[in-house]
C-alpha atoms as a PDB file:
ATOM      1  CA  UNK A   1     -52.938-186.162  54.010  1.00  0.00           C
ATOM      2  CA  UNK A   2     -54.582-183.059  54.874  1.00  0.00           C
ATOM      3  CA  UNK A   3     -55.422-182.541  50.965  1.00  0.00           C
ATOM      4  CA  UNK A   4     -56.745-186.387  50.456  1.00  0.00           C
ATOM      5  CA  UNK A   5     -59.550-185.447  53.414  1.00  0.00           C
ATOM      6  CA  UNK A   6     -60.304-182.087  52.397  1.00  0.00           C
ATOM      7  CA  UNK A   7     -63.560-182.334  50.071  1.00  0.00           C
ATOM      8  CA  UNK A   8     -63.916-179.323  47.834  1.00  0.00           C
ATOM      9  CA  UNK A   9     -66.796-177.095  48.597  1.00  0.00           C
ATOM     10  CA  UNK A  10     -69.662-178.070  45.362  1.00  0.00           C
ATOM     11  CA  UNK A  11     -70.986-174.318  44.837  1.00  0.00           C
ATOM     12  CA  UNK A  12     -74.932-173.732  44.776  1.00  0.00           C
ATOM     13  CA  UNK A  13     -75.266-172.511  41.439  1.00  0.00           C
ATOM     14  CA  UNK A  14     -73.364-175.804  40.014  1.00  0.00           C
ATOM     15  CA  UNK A  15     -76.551-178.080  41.197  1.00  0.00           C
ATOM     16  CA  UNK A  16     -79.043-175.884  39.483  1.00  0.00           C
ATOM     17  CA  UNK A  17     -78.695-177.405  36.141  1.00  0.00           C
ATOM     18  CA  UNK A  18     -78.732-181.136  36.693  1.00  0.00           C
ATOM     19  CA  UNK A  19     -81.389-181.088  39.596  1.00  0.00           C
ATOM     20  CA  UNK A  20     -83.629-179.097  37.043  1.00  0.00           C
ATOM     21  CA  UNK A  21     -83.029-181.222  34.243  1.00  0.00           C
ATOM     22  CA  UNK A  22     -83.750-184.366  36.801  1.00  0.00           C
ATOM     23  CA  UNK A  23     -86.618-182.833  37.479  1.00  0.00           C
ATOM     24  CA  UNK A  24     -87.900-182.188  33.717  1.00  0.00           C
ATOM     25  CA  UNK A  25     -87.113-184.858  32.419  1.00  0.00           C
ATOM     26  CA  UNK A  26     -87.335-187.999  34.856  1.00  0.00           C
ATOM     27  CA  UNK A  27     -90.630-185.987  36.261  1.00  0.00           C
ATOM     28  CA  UNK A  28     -92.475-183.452  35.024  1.00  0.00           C
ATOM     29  CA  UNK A  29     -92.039-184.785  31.206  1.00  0.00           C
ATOM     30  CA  UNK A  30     -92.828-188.044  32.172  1.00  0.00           C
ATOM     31  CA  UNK A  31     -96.391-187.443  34.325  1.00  0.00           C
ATOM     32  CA  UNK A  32     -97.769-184.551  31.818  1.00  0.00           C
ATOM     33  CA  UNK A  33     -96.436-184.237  27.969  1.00  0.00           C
ATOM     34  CA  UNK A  34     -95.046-180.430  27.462  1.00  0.00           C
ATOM     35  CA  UNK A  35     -97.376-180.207  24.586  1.00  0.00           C
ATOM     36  CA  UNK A  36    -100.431-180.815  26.580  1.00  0.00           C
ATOM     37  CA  UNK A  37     -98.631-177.906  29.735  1.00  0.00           C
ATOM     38  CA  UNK A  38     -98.080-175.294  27.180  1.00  0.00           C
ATOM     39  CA  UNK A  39    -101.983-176.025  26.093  1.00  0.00           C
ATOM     40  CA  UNK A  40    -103.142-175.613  29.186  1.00  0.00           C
ATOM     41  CA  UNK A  41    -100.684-172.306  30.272  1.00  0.00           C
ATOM     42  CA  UNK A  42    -101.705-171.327  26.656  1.00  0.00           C
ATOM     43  CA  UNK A  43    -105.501-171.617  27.787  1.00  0.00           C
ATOM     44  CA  UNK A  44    -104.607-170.010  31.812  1.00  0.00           C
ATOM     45  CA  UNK A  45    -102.925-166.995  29.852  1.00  0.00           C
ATOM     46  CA  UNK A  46    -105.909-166.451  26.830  1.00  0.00           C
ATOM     47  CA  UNK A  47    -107.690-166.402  29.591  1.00  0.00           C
ATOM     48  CA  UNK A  48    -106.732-164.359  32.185  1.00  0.00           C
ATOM     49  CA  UNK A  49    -106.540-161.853  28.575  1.00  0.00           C
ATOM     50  CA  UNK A  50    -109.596-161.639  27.799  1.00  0.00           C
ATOM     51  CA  UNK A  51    -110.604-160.542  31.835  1.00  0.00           C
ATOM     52  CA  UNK A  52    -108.800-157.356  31.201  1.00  0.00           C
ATOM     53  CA  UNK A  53    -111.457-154.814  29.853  1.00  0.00           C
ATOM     54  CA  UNK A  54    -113.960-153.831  31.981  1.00  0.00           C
ATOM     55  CA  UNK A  55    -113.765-155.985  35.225  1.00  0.00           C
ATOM     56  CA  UNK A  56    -116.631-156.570  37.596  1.00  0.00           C
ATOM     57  CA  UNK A  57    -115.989-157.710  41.393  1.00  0.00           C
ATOM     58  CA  UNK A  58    -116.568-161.351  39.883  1.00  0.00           C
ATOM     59  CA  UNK A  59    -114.505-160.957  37.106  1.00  0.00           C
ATOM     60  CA  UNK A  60    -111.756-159.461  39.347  1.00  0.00           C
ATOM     61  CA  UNK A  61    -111.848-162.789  41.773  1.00  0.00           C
ATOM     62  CA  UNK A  62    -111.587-165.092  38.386  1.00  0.00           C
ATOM     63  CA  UNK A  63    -108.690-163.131  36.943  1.00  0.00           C
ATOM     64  CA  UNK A  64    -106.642-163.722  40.742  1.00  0.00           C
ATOM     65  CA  UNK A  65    -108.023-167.691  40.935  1.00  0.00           C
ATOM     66  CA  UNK A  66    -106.264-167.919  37.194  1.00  0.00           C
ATOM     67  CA  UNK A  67    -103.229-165.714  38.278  1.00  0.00           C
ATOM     68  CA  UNK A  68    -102.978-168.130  41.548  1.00  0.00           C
ATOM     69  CA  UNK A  69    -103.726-171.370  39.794  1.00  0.00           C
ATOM     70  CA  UNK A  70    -100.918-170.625  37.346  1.00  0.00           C
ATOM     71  CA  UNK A  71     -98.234-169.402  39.861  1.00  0.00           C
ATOM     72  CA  UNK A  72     -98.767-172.456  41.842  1.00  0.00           C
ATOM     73  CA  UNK A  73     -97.292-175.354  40.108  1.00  0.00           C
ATOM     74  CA  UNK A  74     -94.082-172.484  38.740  1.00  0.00           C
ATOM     75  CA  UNK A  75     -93.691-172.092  42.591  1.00  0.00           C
ATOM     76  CA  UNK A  76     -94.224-175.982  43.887  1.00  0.00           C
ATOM     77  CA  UNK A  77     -91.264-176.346  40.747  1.00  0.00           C
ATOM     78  CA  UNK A  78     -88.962-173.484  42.212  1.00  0.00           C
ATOM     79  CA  UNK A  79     -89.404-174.653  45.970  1.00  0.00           C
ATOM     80  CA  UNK A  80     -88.526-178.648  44.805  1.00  0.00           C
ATOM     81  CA  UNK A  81     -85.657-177.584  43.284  1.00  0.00           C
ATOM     82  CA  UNK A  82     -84.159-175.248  45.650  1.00  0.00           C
ATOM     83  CA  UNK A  83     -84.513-177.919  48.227  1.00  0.00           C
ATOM     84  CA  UNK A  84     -83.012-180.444  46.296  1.00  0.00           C
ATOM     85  CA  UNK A  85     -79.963-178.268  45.306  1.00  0.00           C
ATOM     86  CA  UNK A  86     -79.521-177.043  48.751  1.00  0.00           C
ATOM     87  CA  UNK A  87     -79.485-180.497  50.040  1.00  0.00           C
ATOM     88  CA  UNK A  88     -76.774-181.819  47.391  1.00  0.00           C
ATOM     89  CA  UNK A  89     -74.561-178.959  48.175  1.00  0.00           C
ATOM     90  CA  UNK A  90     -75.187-178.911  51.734  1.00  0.00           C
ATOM     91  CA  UNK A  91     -75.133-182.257  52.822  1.00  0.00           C
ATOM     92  CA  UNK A  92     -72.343-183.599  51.087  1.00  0.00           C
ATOM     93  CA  UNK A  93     -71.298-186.775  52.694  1.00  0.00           C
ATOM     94  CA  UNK A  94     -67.297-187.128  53.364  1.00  0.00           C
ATOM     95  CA  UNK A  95     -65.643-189.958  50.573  1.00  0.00           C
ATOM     96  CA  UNK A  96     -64.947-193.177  51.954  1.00  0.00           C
ATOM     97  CA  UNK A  97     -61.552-193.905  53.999  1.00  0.00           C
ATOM     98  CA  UNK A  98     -60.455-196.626  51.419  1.00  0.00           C
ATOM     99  CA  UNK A  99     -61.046-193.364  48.828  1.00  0.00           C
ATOM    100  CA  UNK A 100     -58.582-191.335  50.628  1.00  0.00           C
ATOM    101  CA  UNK A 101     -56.616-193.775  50.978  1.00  0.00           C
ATOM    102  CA  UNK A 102     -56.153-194.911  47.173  1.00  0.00           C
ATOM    103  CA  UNK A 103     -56.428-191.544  46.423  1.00  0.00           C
ATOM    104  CA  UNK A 104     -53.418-190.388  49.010  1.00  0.00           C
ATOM    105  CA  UNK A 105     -50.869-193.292  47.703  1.00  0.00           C
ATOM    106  CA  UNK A 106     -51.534-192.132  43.978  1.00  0.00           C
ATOM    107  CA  UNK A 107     -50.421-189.017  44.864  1.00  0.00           C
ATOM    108  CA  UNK A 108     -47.451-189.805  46.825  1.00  0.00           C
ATOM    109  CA  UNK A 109     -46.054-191.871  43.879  1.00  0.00           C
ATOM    110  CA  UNK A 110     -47.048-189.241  41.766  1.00  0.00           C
ATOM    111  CA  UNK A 111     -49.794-191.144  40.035  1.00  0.00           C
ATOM    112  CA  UNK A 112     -52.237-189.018  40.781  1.00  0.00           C
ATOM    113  CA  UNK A 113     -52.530-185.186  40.224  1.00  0.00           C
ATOM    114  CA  UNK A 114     -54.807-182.781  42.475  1.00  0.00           C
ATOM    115  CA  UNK A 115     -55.718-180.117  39.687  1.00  0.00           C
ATOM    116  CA  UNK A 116     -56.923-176.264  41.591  1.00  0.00           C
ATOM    117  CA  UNK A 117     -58.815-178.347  44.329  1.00  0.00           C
ATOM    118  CA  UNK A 118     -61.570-179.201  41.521  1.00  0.00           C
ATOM    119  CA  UNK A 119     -61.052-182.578  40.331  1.00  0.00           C
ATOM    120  CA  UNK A 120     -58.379-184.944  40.111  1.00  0.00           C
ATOM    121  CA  UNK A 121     -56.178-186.748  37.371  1.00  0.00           C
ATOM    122  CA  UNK A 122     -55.048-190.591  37.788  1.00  0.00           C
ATOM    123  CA  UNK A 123     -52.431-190.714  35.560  1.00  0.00           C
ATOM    124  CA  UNK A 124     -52.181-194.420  33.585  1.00  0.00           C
ATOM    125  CA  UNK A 125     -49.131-196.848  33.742  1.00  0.00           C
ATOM    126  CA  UNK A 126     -46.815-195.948  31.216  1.00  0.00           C
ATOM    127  CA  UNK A 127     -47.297-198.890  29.024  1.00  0.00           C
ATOM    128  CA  UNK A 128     -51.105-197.692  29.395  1.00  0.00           C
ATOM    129  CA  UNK A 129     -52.310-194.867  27.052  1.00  0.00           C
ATOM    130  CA  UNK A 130     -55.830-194.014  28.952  1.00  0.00           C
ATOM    131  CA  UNK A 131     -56.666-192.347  31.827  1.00  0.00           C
ATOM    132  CA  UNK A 132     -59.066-191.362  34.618  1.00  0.00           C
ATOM    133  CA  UNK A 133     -60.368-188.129  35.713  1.00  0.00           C
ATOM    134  CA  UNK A 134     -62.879-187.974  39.310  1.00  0.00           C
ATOM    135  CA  UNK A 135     -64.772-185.191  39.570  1.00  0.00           C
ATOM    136  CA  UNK A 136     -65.625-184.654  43.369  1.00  0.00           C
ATOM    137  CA  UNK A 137     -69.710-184.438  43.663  1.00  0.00           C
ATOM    138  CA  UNK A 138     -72.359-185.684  46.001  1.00  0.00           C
ATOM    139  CA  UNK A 139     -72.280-189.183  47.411  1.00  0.00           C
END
């Protein structure tokens, strides 16, 4: 019983992936086209360039307004993430009891298989030639 109720621990680095690729794709891609963010990194980085030789005091303040107005958005994108991913691994909500409980009469008629506390096999009927694997992750 002890194994049904234990939820295995979802490490940090696991979320990165998805939540970034959520964040891409379903975000980001959707409110600005890539083509039109490279343009405008493209434009940030020609010119922050071309304030290299010979600064003046002005020049110097333009070059750090680019460097800031760049970094910002990277590190609004870094902070989202890392917040997100913290909170899936986190704040993992426990399965429900009618979970454990399917899942704890599987395995005491040996229908289900608890594989290295990472995911678990339900193993079909016999006249059945399919299936299921759960993989634990945030509710």
């Amino acid at each position: 019983e002890d194994l049904v109720k234990h939820d295995p621990p979802l490490p940090i680095h696991k979320g990165v992936i998805p939540v970034v690729s959520f964040l891409w794709n379903a975000k980001i891609c959707k409110a600005i086209h890539p083509l039109k963010l490279l343009a405008v990194y493209g434009g940030l980085g020609a010119l922050y360039k071309s304030l290299t030789k010979d600064q003046t005091k002005d020049q110097k303040w333009l070059r750090g307004g680019l460097m800031t107005l760049g970094m910002l958005p990277i590190l609004g994108f870094s902070l989202c993430t890392t917040a997100a991913v913290l909170m899936f691994s986190k704040n993992r909500k426990a399965s429900f009891e009618s979970a454990q409980t399917f899942l704890l009469e599987r395995l005491e008629s040996k229908r289900a298989i608890r594989k290295q506390d990472k995911y678990d096999v339900f193993v079909p009927v016999q006249e059945q030639k399919i299936g299921v694997i759960f993989f634990p992750g945030a509710l």
